[in-house]
PDB file of N, CA and C in Angstrom:
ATOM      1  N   UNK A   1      42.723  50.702-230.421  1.00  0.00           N
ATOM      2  CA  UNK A   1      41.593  50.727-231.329  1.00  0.00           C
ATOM      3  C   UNK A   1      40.830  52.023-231.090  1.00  0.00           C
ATOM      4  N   UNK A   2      40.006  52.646-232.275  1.00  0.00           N
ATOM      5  CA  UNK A   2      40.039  54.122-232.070  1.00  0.00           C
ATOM      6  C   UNK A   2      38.635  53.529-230.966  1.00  0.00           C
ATOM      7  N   UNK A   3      37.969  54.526-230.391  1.00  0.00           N
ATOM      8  CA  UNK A   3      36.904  54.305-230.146  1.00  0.00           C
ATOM      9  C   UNK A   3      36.063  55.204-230.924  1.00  0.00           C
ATOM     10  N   UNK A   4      34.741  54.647-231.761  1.00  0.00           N
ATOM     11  CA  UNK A   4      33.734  54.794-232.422  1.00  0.00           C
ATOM     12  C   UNK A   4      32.096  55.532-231.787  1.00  0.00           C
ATOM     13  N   UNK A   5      32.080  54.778-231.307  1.00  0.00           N
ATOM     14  CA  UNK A   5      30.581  55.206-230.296  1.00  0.00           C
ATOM     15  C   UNK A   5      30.552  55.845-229.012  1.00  0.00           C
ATOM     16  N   UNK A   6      29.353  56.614-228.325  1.00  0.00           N
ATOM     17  CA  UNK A   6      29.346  56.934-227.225  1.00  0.00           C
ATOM     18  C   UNK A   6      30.248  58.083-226.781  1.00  0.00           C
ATOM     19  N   UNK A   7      30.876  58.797-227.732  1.00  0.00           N
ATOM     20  CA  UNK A   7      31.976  59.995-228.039  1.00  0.00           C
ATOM     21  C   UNK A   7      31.220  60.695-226.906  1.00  0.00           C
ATOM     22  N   UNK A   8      31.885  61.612-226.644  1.00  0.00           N
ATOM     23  CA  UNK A   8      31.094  62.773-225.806  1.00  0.00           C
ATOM     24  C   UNK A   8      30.129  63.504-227.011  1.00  0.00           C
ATOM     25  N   UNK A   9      30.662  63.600-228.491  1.00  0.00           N
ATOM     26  CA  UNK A   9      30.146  64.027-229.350  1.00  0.00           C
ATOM     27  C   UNK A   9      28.514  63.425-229.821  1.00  0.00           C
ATOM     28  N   UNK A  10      28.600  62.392-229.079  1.00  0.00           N
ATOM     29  CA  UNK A  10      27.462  61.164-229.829  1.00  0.00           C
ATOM     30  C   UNK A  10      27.224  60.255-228.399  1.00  0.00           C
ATOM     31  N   UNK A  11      26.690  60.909-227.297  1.00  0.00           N
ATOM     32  CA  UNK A  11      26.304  60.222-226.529  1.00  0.00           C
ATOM     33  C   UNK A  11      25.412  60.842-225.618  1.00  0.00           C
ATOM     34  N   UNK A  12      24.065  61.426-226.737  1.00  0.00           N
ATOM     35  CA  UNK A  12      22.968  61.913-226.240  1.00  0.00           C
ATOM     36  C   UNK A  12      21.933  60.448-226.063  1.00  0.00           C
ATOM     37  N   UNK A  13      20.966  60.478-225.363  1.00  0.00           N
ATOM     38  CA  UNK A  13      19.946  59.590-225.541  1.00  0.00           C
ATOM     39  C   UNK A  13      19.253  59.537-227.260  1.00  0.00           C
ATOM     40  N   UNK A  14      19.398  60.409-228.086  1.00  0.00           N
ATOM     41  CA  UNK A  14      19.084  59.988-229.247  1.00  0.00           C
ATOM     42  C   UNK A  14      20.616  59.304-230.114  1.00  0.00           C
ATOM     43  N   UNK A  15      21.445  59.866-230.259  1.00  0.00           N
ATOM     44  CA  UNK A  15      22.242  59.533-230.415  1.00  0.00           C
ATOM     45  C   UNK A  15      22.628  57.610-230.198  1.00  0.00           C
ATOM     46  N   UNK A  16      22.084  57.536-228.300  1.00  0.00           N
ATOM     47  CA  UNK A  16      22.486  56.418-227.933  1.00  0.00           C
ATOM     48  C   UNK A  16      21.761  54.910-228.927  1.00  0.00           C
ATOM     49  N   UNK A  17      20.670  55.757-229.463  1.00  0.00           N
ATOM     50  CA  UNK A  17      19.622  54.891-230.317  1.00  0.00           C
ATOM     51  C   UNK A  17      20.797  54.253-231.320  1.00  0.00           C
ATOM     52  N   UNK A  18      20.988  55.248-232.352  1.00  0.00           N
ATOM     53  CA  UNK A  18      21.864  55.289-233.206  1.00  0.00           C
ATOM     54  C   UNK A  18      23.112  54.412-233.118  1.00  0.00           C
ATOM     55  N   UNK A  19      23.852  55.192-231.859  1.00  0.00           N
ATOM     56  CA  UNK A  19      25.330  53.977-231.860  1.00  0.00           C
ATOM     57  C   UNK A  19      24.966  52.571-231.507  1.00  0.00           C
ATOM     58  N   UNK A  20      23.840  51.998-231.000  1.00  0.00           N
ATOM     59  CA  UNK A  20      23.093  50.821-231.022  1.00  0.00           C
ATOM     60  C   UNK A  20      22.792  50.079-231.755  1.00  0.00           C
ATOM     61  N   UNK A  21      22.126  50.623-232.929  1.00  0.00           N
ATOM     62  CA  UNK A  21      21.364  49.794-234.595  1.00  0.00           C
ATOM     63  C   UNK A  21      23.294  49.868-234.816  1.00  0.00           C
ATOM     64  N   UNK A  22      24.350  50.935-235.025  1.00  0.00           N
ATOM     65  CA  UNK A  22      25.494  50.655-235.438  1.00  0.00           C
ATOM     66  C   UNK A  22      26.246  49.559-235.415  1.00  0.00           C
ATOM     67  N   UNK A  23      26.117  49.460-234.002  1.00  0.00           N
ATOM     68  CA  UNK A  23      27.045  48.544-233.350  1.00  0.00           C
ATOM     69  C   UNK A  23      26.326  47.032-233.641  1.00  0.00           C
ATOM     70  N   UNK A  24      25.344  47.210-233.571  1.00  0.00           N
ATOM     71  CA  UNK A  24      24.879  45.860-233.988  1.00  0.00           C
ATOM     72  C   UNK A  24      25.029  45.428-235.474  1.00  0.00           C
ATOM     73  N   UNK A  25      24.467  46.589-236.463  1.00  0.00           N
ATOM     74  CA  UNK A  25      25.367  46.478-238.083  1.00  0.00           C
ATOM     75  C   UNK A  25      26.457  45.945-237.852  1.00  0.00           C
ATOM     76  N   UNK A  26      27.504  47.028-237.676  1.00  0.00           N
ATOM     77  CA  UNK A  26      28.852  46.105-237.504  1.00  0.00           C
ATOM     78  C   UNK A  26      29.265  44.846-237.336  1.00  0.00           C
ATOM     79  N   UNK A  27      28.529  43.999-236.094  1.00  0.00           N
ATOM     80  CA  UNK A  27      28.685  43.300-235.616  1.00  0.00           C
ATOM     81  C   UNK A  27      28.221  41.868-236.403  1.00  0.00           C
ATOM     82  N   UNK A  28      26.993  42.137-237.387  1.00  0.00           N
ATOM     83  CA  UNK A  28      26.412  41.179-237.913  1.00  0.00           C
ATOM     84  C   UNK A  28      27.428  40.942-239.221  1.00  0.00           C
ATOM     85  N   UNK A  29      28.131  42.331-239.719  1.00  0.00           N
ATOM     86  CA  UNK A  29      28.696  42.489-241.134  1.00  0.00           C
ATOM     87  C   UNK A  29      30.032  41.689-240.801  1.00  0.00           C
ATOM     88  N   UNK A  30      30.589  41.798-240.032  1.00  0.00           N
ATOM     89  CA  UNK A  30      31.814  40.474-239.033  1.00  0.00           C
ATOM     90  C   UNK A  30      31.483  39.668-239.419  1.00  0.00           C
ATOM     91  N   UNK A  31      30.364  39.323-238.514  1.00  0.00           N
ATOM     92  CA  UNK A  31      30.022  37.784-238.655  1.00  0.00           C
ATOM     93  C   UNK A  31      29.579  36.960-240.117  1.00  0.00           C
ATOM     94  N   UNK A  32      29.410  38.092-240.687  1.00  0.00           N
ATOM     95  CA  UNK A  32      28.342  37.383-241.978  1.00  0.00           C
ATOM     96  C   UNK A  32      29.479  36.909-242.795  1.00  0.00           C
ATOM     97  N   UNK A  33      31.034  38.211-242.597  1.00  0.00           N
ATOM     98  CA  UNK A  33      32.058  37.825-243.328  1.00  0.00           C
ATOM     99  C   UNK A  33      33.113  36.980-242.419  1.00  0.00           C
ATOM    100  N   UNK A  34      32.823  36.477-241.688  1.00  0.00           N
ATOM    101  CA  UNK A  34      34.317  35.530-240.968  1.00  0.00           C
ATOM    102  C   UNK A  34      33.447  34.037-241.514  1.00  0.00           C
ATOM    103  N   UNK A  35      35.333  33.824-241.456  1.00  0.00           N
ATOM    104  CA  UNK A  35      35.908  32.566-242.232  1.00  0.00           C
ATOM    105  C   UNK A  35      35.593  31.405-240.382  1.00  0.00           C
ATOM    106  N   UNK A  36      35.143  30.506-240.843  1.00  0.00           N
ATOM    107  CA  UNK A  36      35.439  29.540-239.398  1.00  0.00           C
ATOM    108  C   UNK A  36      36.461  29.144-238.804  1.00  0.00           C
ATOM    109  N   UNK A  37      36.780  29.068-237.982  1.00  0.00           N
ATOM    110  CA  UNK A  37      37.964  28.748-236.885  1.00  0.00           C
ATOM    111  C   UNK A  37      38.250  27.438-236.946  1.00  0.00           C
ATOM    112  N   UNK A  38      39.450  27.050-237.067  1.00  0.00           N
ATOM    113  CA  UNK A  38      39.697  25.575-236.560  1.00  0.00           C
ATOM    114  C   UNK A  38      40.712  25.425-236.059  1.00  0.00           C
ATOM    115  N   UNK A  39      40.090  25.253-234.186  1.00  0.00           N
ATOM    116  CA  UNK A  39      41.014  25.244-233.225  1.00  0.00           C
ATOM    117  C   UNK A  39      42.013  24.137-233.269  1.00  0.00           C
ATOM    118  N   UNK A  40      43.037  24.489-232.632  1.00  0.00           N
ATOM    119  CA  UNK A  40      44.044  23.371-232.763  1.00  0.00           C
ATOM    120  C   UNK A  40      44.123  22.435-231.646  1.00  0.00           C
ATOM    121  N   UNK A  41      43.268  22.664-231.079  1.00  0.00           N
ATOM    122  CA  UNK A  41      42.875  21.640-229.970  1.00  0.00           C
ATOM    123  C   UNK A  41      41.405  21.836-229.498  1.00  0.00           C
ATOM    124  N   UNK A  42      40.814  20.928-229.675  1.00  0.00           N
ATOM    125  CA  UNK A  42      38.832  20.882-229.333  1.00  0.00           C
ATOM    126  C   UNK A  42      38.832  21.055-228.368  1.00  0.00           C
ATOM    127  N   UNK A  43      39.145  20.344-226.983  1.00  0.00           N
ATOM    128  CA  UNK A  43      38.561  20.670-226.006  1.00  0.00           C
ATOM    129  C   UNK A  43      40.088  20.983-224.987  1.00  0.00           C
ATOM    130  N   UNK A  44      40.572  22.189-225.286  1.00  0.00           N
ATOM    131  CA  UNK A  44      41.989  22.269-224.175  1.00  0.00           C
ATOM    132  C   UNK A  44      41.682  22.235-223.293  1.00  0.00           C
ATOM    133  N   UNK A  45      42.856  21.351-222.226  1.00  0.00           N
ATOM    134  CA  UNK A  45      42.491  21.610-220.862  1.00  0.00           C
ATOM    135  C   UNK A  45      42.629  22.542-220.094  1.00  0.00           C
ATOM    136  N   UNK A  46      41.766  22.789-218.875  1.00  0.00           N
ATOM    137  CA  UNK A  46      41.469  24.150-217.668  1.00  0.00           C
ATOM    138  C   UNK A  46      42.763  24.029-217.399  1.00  0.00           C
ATOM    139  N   UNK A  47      43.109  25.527-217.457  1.00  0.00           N
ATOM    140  CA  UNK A  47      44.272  25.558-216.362  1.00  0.00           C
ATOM    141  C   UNK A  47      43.987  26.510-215.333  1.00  0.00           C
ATOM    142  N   UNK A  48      44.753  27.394-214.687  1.00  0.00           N
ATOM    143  CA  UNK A  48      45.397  27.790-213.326  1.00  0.00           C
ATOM    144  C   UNK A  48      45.386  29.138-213.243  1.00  0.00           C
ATOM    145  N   UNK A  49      44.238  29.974-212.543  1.00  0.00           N
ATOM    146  CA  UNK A  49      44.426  31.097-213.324  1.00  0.00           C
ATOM    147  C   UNK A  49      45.646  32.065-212.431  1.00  0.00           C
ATOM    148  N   UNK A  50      46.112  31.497-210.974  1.00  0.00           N
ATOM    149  CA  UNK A  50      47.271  31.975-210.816  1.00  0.00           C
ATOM    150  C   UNK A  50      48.629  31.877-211.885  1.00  0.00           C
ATOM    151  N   UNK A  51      48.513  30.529-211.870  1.00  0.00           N
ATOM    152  CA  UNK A  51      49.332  30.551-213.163  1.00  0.00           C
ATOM    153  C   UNK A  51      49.566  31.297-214.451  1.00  0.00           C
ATOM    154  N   UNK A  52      48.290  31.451-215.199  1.00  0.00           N
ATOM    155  CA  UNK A  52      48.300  32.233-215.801  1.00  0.00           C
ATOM    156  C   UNK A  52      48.959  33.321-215.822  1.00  0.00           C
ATOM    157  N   UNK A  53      48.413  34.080-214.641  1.00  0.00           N
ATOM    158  CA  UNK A  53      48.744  35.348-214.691  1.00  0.00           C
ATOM    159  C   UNK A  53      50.313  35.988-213.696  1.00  0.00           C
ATOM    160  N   UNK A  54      50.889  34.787-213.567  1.00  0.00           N
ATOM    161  CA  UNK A  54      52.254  34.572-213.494  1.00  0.00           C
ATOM    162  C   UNK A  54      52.980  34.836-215.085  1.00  0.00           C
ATOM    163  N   UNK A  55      52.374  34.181-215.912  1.00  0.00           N
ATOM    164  CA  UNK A  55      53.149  33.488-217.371  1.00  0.00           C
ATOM    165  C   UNK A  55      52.149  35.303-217.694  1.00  0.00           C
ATOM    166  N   UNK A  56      51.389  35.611-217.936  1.00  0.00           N
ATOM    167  CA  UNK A  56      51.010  37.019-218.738  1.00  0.00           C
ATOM    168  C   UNK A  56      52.180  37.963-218.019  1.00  0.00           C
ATOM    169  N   UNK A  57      52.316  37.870-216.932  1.00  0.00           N
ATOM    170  CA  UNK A  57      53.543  39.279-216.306  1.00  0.00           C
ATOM    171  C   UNK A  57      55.044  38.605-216.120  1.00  0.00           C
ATOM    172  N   UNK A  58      54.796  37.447-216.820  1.00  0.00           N
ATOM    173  CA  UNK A  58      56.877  37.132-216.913  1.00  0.00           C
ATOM    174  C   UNK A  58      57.290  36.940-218.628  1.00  0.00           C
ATOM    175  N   UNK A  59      56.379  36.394-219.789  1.00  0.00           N
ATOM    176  CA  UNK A  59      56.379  35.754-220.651  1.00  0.00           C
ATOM    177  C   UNK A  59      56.905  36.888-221.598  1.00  0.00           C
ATOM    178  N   UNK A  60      56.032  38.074-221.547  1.00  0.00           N
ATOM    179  CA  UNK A  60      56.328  39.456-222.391  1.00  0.00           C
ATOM    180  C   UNK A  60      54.972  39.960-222.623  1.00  0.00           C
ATOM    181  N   UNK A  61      54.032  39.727-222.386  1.00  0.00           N
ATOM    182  CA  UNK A  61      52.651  40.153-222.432  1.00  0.00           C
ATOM    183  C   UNK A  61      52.476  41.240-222.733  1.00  0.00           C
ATOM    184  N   UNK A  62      52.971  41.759-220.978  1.00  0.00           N
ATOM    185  CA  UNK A  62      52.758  43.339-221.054  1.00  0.00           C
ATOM    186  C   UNK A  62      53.379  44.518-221.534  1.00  0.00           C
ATOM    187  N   UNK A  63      54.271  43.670-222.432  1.00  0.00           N
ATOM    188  CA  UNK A  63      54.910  44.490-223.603  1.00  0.00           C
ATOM    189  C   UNK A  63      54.271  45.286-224.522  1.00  0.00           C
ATOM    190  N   UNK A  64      53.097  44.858-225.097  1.00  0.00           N
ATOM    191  CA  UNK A  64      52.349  44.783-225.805  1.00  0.00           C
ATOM    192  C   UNK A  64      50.693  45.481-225.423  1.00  0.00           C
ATOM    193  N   UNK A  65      50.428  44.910-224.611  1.00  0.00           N
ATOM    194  CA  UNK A  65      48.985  44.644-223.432  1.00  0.00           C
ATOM    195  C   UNK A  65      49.003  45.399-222.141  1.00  0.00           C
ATOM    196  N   UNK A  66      47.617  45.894-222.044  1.00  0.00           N
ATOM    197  CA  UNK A  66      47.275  46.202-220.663  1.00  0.00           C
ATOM    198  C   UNK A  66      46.406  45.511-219.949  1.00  0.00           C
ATOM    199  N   UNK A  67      46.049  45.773-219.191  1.00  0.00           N
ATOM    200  CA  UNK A  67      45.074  45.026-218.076  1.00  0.00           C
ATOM    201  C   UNK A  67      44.140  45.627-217.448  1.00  0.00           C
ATOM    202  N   UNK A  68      43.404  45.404-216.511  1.00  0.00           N
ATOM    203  CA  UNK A  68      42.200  45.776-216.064  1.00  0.00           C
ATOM    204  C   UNK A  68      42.420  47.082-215.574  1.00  0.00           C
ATOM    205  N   UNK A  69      43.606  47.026-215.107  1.00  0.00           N
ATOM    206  CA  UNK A  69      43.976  48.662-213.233  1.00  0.00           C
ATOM    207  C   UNK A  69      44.872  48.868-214.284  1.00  0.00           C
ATOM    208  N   UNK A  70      44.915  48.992-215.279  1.00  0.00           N
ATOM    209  CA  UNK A  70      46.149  50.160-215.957  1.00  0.00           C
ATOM    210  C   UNK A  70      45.325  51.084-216.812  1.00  0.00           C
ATOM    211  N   UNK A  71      45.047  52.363-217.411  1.00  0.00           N
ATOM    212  CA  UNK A  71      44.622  53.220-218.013  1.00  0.00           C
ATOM    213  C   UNK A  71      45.743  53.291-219.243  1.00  0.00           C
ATOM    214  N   UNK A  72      44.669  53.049-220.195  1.00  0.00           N
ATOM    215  CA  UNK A  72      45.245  52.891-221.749  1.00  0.00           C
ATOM    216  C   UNK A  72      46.143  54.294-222.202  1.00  0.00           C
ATOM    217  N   UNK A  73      45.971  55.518-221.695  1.00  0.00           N
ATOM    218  CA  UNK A  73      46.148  56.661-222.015  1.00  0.00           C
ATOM    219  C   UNK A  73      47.925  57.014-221.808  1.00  0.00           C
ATOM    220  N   UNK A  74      47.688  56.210-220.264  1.00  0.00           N
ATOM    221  CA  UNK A  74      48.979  56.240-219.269  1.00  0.00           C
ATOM    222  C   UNK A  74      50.133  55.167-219.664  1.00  0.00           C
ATOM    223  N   UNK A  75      49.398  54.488-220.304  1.00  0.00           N
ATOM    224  CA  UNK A  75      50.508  53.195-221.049  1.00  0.00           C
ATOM    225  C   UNK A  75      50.942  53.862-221.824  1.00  0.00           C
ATOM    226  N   UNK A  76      50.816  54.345-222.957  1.00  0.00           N
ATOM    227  CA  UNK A  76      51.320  54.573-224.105  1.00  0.00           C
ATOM    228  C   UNK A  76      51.158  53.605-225.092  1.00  0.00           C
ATOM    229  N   UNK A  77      51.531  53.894-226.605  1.00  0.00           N
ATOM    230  CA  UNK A  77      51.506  53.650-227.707  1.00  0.00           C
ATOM    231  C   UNK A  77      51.958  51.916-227.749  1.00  0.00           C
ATOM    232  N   UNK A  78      53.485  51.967-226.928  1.00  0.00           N
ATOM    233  CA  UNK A  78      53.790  50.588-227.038  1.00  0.00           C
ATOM    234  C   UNK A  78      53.462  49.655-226.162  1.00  0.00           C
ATOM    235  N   UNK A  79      52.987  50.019-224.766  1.00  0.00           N
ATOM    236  CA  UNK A  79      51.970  49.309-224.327  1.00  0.00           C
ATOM    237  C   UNK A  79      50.473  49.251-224.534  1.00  0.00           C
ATOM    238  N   UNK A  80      49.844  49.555-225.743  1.00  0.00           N
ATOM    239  CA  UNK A  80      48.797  49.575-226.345  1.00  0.00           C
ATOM    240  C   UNK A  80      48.871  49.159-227.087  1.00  0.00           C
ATOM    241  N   UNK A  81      49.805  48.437-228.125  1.00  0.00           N
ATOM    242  CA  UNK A  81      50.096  47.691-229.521  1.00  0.00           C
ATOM    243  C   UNK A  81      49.099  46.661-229.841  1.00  0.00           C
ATOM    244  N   UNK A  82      49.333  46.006-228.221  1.00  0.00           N
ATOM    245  CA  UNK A  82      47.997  44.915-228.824  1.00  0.00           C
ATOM    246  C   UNK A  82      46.485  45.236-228.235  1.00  0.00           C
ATOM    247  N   UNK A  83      45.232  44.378-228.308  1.00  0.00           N
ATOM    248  CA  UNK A  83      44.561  44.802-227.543  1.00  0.00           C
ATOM    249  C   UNK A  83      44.754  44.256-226.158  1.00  0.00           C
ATOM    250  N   UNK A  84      43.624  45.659-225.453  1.00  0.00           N
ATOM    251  CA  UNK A  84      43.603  45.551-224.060  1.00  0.00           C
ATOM    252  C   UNK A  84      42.775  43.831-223.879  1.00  0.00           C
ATOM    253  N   UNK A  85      43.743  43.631-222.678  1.00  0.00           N
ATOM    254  CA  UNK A  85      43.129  41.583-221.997  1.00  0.00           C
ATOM    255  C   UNK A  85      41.968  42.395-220.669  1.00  0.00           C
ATOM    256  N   UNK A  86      41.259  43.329-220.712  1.00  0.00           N
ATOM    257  CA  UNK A  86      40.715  43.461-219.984  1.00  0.00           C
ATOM    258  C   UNK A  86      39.088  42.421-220.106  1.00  0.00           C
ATOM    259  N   UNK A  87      38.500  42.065-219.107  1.00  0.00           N
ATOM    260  CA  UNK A  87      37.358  40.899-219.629  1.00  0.00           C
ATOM    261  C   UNK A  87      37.675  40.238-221.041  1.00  0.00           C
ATOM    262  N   UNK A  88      38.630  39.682-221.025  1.00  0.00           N
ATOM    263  CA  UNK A  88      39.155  39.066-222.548  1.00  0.00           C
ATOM    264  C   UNK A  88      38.395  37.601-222.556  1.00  0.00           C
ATOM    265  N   UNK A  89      38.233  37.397-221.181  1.00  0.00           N
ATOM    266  CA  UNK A  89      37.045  36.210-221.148  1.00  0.00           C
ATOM    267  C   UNK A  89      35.714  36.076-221.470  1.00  0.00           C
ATOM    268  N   UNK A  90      35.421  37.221-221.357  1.00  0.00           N
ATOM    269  CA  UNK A  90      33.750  37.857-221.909  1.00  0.00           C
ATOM    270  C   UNK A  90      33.510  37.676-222.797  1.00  0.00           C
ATOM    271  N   UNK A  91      34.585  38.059-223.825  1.00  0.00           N
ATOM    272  CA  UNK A  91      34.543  38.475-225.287  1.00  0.00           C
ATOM    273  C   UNK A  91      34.574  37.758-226.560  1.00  0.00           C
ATOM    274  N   UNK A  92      35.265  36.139-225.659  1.00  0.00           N
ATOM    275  CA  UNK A  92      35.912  35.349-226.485  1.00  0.00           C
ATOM    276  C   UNK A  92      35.353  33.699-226.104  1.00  0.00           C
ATOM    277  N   UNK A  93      35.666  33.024-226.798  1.00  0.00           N
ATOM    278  CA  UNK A  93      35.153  31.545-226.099  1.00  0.00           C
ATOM    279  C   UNK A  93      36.856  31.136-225.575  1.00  0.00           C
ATOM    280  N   UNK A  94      37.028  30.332-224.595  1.00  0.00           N
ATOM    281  CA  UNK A  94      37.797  29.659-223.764  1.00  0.00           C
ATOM    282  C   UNK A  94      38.859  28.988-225.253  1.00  0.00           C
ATOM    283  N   UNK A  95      38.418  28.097-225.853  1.00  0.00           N
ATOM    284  CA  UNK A  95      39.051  27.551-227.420  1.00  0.00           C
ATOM    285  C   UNK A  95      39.795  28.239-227.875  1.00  0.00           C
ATOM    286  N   UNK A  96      38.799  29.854-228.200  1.00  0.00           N
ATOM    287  CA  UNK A  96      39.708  30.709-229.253  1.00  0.00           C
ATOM    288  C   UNK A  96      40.840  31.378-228.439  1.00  0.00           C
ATOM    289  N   UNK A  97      40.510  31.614-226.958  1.00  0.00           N
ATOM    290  CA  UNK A  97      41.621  32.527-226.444  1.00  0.00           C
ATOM    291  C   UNK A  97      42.829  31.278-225.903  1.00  0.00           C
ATOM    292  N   UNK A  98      42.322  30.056-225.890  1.00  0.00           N
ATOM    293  CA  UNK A  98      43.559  28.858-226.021  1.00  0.00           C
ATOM    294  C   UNK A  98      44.612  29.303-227.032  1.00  0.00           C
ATOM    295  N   UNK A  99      44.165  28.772-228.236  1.00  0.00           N
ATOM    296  CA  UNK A  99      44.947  29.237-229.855  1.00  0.00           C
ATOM    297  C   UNK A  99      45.189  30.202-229.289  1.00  0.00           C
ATOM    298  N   UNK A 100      44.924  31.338-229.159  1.00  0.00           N
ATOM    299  CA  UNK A 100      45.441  32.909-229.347  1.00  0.00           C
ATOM    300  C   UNK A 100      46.452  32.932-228.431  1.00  0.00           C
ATOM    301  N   UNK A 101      46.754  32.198-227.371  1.00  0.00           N
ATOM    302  CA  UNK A 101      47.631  32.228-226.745  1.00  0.00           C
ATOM    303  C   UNK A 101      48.630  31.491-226.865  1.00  0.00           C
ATOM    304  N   UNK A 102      48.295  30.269-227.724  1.00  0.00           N
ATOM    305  CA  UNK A 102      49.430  28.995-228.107  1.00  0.00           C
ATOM    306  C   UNK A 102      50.192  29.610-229.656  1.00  0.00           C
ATOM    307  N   UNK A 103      49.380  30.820-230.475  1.00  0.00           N
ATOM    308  CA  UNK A 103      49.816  31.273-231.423  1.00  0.00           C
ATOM    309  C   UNK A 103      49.158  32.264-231.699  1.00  0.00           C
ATOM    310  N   UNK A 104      50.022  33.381-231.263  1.00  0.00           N
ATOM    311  CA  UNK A 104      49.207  34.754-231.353  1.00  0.00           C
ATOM    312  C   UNK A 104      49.359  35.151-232.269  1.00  0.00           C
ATOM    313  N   UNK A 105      49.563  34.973-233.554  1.00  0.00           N
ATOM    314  CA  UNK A 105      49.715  35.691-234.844  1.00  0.00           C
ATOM    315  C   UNK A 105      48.371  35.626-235.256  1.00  0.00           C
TER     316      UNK A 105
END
């Protein structure tokens, strides 16, 4: 994903004003236009996060994906295809990154 804000070009303290009101535009114009989610399971159960991250580095993941200690630059194109799972927990509710993982399309 390209990156937008905070460029070396655009990451003066006035500037920083700016990519701020942006990012928040953006963010509301998303939301105002997304369709609602309907998970395919309400409340999935906790799993294992060794596990997990057994099944992300055997399944084909990182085909696609990088991770926290890898530099996007150094991957390349086809390990950048999808987005980076770096804080992918932050970003997302527990539900949606269930689905996204039971059907990543």
């Amino acid at each position: 994903m390209p990156r937008v804000w905070y460029n070396s070009n655009t990451s003066s303290p006035e500037d920083a004003v700016r990519n701020e009101v942006e990012i928040d535009a953006a963010v509301a114009y998303l939301f105002a236009n997304s369709e609602e989610h309907d998970y395919a399971v309400l409340f999935p159960p906790r799993g294992n996060a060794e596990r997990g991250q057994d099944l992300v580095e055997s399944v084909g993941c990182l085909a696609c994906h990088i991770t926290e200690d890898q530099d996007r630059l150094a991957a390349g194109t086809r390990r950048t295809f999808g987005q980076p799972l770096q804080n992918i927990g932050n970003k997302t509710s527990y539900e949606w990154l269930f689905d996204w993982v039971r059907d990543p399309r």
